[in-house]
C-alpha atoms as a PDB file:
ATOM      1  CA  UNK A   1      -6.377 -23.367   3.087  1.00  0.00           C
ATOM      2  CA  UNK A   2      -2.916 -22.054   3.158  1.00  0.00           C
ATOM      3  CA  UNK A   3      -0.774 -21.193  -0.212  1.00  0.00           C
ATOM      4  CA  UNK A   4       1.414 -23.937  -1.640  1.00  0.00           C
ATOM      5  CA  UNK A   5       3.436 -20.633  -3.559  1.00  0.00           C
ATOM      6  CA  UNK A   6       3.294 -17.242  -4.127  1.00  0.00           C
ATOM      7  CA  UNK A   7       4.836 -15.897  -7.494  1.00  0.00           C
ATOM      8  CA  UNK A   8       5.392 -12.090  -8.454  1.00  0.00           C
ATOM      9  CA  UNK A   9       4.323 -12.034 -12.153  1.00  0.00           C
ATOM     10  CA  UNK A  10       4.382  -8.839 -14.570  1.00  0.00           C
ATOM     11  CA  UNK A  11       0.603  -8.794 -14.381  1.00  0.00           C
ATOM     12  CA  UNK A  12      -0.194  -9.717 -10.888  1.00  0.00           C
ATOM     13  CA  UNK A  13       0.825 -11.661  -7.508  1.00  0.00           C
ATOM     14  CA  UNK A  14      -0.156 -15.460  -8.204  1.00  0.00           C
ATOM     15  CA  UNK A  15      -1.126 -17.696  -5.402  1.00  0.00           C
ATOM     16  CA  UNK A  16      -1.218 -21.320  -6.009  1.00  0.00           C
ATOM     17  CA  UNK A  17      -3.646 -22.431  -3.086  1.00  0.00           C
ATOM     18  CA  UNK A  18      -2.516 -25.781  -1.103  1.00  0.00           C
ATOM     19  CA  UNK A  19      -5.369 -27.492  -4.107  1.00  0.00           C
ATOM     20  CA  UNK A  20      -3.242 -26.461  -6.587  1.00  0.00           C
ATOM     21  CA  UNK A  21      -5.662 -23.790  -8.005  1.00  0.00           C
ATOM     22  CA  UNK A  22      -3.749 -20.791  -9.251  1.00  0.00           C
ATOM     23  CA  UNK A  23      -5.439 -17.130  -8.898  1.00  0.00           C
ATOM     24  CA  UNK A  24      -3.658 -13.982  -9.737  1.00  0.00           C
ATOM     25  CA  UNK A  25      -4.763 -11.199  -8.254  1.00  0.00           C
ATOM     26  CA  UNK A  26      -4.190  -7.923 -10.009  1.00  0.00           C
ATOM     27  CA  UNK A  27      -1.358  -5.230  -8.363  1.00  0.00           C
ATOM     28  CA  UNK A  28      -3.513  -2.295  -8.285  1.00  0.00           C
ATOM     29  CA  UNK A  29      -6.505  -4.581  -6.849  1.00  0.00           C
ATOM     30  CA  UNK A  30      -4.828  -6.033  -4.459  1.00  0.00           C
ATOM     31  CA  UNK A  31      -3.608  -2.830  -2.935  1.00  0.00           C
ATOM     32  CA  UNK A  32      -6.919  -1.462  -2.769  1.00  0.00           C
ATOM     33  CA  UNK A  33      -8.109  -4.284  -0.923  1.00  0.00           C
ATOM     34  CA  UNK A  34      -5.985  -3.183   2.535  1.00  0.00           C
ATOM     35  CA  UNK A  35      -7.777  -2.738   5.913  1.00  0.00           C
ATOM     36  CA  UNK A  36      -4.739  -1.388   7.852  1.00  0.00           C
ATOM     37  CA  UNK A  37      -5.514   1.133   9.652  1.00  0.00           C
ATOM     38  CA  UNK A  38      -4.420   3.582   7.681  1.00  0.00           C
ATOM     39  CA  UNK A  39      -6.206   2.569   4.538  1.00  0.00           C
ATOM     40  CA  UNK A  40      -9.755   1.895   5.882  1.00  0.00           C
ATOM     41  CA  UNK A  41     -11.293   3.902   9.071  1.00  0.00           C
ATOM     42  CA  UNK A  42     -11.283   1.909  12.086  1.00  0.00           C
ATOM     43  CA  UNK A  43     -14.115   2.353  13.674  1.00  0.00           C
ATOM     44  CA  UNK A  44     -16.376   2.826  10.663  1.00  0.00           C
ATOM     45  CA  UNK A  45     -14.736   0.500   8.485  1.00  0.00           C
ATOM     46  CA  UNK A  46     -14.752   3.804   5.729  1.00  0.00           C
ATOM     47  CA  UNK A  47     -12.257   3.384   3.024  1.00  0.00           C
ATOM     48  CA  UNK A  48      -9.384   6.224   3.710  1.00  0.00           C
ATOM     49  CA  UNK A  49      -7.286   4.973   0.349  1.00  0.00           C
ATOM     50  CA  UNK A  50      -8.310   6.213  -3.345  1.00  0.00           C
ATOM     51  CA  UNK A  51      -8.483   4.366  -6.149  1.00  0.00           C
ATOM     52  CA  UNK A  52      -6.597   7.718  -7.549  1.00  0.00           C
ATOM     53  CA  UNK A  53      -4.009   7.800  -4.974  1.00  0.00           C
ATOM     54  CA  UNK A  54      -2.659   4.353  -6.167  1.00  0.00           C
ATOM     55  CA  UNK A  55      -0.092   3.835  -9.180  1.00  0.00           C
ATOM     56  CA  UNK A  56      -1.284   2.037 -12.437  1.00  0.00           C
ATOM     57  CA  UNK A  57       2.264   0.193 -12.347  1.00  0.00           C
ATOM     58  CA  UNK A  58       2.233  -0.753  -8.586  1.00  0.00           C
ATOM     59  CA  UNK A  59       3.477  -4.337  -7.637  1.00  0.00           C
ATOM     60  CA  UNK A  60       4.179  -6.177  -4.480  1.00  0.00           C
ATOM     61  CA  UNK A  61       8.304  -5.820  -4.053  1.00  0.00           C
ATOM     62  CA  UNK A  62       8.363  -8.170  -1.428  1.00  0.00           C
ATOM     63  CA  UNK A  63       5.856 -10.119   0.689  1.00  0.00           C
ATOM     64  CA  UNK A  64       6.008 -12.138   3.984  1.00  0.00           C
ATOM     65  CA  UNK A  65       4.100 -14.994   5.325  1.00  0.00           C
ATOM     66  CA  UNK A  66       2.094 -13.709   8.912  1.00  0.00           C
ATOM     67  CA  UNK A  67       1.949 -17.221  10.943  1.00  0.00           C
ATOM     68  CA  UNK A  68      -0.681 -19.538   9.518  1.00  0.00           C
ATOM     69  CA  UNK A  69      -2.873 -17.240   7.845  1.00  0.00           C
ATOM     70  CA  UNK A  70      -1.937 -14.404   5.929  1.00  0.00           C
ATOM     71  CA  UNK A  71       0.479 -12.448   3.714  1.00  0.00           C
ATOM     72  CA  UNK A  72       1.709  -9.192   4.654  1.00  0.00           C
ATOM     73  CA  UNK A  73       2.976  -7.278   1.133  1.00  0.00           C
ATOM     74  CA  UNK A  74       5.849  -4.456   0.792  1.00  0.00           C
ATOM     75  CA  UNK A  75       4.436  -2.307  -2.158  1.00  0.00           C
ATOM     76  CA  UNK A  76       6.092  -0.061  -4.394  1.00  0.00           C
ATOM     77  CA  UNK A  77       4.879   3.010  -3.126  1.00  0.00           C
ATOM     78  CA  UNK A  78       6.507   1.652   0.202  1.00  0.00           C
ATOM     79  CA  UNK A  79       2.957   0.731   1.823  1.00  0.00           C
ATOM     80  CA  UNK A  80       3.783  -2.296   3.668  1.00  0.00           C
ATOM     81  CA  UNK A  81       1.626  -2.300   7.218  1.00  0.00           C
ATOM     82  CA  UNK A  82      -1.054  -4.410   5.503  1.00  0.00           C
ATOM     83  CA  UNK A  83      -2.052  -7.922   6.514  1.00  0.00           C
ATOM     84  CA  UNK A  84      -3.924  -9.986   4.154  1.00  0.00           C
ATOM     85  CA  UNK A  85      -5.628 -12.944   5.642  1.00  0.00           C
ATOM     86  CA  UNK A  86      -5.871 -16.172   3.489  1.00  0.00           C
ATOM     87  CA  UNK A  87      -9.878 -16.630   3.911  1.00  0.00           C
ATOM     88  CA  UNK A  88      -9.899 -12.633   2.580  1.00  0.00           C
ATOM     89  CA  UNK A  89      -7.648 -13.616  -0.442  1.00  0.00           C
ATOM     90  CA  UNK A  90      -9.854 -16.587  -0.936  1.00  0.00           C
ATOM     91  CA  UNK A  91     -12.904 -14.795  -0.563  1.00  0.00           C
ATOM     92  CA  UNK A  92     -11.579 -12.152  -3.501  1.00  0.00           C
ATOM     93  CA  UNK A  93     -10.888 -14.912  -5.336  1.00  0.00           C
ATOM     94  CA  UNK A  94     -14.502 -17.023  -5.127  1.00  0.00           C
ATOM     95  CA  UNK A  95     -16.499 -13.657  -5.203  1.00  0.00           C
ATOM     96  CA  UNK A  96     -14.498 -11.114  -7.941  1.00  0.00           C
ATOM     97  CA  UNK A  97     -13.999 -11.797 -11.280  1.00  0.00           C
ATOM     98  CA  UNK A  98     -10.774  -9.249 -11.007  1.00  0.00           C
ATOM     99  CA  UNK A  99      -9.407 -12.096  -9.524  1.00  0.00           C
ATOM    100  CA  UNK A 100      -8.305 -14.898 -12.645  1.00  0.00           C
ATOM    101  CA  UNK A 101      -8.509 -18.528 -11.029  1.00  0.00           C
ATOM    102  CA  UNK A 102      -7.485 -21.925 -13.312  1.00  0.00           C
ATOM    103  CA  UNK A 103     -10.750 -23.871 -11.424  1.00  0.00           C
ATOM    104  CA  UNK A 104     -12.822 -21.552  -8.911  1.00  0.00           C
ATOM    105  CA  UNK A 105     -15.288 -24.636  -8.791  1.00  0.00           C
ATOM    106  CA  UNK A 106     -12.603 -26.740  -7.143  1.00  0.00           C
ATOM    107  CA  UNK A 107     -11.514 -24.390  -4.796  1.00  0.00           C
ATOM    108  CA  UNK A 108     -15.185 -23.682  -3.751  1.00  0.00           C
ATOM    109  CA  UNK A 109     -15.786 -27.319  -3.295  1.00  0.00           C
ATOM    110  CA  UNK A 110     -12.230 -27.782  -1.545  1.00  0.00           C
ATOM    111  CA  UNK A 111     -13.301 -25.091   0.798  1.00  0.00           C
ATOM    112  CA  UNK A 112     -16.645 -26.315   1.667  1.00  0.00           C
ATOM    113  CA  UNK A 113     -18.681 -23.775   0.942  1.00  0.00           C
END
């Protein structure tokens, strides 16, 4: 499922999912969740990036749309080599309650799952 929008609010990035579910994922969570290589180890997987390392007022600044299937997000501490895929999104959004949805039951039965 790809994102109908993507909205920068004052509390977190909103994506309103092609169902019309909206989820807003938290700055500061969001950031944590990169796997670019220089956020997470590559060949252990090992997170690199510390939760005290990131800003308590961090927000996305800019974002751009990767093909089909993810978002790749300019940060305010001028991270910006991080792709995030839309099943990850989705997947923070079914399985973490940091993640505020309007109806995670439809978008778990939209997805299939």
């Amino acid at each position: 499922m790809e994102p109908k929008s993507v909205n920068r609010l004052s509390d977190g990035l909103e994506i309103i999912w092609g169902n019309d579910v909206s989820c807003i994922y938290p700055y500061k969570y969001l950031r944590l969740q990169c796997a670019c290589a220089n956020c997470v180890e590559e060949l252990t997987g090992k997170k690199l990036l510390k939760v005290s390392e990131i800003q308590e007022d961090i927000i996305v600044v800019e974002y751009l749309i990767v093909g089909k299937y993810a978002l790749q997000f300019l940060w305010s501490d001028a991270h910006e080599t991080g792709i995030y895929p839309y099943n990850s999104l989705l997947g923070y959004a079914l399985n973490d309650e940091a993640v505020v949805c309007s109806d995670r039951d439809k978008l778990l039965a939209d997805l299939n799952i």
